[in-house]
N, C-alpha and C. Protein backbone atom coordinates (compact mmCIF):
# COMPACT_ATOMS: atom_id res chain seq x y z
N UNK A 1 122.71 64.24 -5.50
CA UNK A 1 123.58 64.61 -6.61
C UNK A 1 123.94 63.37 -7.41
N UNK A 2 123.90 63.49 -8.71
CA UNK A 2 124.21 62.46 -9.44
C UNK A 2 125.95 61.89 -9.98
N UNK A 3 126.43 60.91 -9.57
CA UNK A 3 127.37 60.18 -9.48
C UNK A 3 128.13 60.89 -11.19
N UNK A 4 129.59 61.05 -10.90
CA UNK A 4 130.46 61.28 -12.19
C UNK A 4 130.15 60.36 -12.98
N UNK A 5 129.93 59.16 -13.25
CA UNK A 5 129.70 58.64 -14.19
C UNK A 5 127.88 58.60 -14.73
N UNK A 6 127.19 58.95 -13.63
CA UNK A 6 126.02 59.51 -14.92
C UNK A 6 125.99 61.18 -15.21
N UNK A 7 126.71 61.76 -14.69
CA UNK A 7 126.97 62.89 -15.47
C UNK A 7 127.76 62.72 -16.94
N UNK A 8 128.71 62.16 -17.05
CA UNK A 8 129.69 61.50 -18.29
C UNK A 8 128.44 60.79 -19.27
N UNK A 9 127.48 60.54 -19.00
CA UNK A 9 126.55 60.30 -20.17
C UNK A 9 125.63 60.98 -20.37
N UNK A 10 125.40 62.58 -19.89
CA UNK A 10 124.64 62.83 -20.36
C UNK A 10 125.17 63.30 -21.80
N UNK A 11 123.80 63.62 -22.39
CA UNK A 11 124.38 64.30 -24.01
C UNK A 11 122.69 64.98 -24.04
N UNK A 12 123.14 66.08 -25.02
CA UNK A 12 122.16 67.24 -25.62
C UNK A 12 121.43 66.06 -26.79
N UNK A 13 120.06 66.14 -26.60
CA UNK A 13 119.13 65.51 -27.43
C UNK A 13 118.11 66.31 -27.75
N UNK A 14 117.75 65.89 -28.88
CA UNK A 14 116.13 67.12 -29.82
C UNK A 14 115.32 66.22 -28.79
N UNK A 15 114.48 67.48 -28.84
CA UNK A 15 112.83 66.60 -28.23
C UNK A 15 111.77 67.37 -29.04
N UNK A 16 110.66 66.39 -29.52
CA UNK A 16 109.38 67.23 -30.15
C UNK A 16 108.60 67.25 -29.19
N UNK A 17 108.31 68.61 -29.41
CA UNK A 17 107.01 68.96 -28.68
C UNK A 17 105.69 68.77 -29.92
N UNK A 18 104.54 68.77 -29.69
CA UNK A 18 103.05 69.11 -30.13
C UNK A 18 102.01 69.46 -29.41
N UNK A 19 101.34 70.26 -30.04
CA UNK A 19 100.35 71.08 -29.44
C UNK A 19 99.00 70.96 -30.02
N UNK A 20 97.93 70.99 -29.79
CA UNK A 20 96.89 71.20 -30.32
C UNK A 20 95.88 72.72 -30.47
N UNK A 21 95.89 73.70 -31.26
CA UNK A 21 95.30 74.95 -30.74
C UNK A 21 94.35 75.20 -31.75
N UNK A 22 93.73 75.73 -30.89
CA UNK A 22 92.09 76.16 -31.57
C UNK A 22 92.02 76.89 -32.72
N UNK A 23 91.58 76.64 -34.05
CA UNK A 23 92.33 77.97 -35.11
C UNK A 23 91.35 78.76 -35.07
N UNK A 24 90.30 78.89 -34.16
CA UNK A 24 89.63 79.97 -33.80
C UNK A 24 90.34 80.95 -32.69
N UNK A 25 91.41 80.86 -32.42
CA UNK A 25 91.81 81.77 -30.67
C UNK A 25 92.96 82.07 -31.76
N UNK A 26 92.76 82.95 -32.40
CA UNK A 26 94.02 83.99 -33.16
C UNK A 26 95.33 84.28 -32.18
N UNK A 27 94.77 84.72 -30.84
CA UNK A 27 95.75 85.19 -30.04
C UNK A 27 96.71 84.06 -29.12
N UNK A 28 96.04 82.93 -29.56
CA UNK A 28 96.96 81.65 -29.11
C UNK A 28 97.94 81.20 -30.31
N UNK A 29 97.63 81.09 -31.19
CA UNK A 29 97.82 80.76 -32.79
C UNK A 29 99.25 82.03 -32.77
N UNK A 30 98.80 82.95 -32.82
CA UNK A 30 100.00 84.27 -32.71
C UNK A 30 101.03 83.76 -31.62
N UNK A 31 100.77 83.78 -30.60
CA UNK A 31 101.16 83.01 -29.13
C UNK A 31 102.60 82.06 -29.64
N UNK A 32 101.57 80.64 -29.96
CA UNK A 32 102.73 79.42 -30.65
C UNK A 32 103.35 79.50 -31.35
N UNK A 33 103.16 80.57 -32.49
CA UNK A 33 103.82 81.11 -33.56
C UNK A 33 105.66 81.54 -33.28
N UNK A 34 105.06 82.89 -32.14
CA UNK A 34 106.01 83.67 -31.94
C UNK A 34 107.18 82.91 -30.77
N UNK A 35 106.60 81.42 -30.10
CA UNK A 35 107.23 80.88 -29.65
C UNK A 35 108.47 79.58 -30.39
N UNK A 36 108.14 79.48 -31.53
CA UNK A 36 108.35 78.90 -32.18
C UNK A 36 107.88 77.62 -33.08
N UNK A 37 106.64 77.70 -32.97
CA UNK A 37 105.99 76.58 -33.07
C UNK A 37 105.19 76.56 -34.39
N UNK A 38 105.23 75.49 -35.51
CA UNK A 38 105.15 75.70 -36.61
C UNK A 38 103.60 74.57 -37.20
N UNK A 39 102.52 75.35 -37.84
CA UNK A 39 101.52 74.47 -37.22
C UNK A 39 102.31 73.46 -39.47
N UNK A 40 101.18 72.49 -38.71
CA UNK A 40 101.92 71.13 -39.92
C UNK A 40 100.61 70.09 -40.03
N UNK A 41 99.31 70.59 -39.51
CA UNK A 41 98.26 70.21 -39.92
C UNK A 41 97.28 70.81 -39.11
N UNK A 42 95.83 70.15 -39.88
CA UNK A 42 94.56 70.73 -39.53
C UNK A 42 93.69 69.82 -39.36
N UNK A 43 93.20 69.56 -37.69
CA UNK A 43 91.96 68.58 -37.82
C UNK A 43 91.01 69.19 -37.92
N UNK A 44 89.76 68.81 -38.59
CA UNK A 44 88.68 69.49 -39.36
C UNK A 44 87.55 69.33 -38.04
N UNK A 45 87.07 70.15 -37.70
CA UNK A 45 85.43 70.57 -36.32
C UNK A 45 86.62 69.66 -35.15
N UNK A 46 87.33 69.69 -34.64
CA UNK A 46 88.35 68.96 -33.47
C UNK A 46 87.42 69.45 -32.23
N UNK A 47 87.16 70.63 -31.98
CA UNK A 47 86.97 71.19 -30.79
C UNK A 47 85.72 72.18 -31.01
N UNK A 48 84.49 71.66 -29.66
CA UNK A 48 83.17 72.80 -29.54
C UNK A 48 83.53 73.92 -29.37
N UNK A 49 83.17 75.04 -30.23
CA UNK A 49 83.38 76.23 -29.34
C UNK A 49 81.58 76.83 -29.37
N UNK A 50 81.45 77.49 -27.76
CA UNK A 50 79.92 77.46 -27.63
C UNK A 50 79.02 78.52 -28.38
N UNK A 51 79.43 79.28 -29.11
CA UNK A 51 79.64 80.66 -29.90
C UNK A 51 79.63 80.16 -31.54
N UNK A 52 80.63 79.78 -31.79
CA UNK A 52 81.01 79.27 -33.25
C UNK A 52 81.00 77.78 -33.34
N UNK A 53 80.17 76.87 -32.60
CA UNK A 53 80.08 76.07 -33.18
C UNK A 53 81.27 75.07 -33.04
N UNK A 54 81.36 74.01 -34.03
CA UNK A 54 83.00 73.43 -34.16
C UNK A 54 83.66 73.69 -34.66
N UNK A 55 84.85 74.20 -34.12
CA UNK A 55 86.22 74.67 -34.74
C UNK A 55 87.13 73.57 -35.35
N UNK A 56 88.33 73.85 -35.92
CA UNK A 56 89.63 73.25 -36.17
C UNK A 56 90.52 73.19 -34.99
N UNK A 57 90.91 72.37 -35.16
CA UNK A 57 92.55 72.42 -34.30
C UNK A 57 93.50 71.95 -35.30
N UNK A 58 95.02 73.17 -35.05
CA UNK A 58 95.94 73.32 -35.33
C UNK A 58 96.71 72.30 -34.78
N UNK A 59 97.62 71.41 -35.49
CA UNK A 59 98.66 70.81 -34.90
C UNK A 59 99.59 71.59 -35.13
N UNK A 60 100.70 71.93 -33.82
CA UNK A 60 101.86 72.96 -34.21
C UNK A 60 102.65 71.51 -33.40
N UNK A 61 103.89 71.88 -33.75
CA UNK A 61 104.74 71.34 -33.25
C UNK A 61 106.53 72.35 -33.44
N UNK A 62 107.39 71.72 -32.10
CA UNK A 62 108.54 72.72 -32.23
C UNK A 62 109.97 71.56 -31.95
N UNK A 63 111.06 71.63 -32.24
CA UNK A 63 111.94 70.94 -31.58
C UNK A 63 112.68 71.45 -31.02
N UNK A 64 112.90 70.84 -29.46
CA UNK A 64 112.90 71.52 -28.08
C UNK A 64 114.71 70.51 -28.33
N UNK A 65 115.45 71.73 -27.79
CA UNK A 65 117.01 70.72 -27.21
C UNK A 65 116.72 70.83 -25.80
N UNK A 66 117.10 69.41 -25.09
CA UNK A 66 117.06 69.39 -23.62
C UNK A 66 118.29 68.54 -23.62
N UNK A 67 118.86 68.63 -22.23
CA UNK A 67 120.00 67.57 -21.74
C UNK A 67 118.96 66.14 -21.05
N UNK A 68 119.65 65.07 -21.65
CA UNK A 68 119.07 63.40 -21.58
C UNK A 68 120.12 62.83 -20.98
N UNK A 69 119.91 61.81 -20.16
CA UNK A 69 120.61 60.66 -19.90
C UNK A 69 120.56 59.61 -20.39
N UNK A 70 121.66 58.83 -20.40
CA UNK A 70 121.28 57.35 -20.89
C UNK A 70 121.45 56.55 -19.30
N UNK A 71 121.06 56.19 -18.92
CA UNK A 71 120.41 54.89 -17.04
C UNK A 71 121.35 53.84 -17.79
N UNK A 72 121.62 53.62 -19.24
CA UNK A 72 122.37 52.22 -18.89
C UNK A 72 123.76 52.01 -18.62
């Protein structure tokens, strides 16, 4: 268990997440969407797919609140 005084520092901090998703897999794309995740670019052929060739990947990204400590 962690000592009263590093409990007394924790504090609520943003965290980014990023993701990379295939903009061929619709049902992942829907997926990150509905999770909150907002795509904010496009790398151009990123990923083989063995069917279609090279796809895109989606950069999504979301900002996550988690509880942080500060150790000092």
């Amino acid at each position: 268990m962690l000592a009263d005084k590093q409990l007394a520092s924790w504090k609520y901090k943003p965290l980014l997440a990023f993701n990379f998703v295939a903009a061929s897999n619709k049902g992942a794309v829907r997926l990150w969407n509905k999770l909150g995740f907002e795509t904010v670019g496009r790398l151009p052929n990123a990923f083989y797919h063995p069917t279609k060739n090279y796809v895109d990947a989606l950069v999504m990204y979301e900002w996550l609140q988690a509880w942080c400590c500060d150790f000092n």
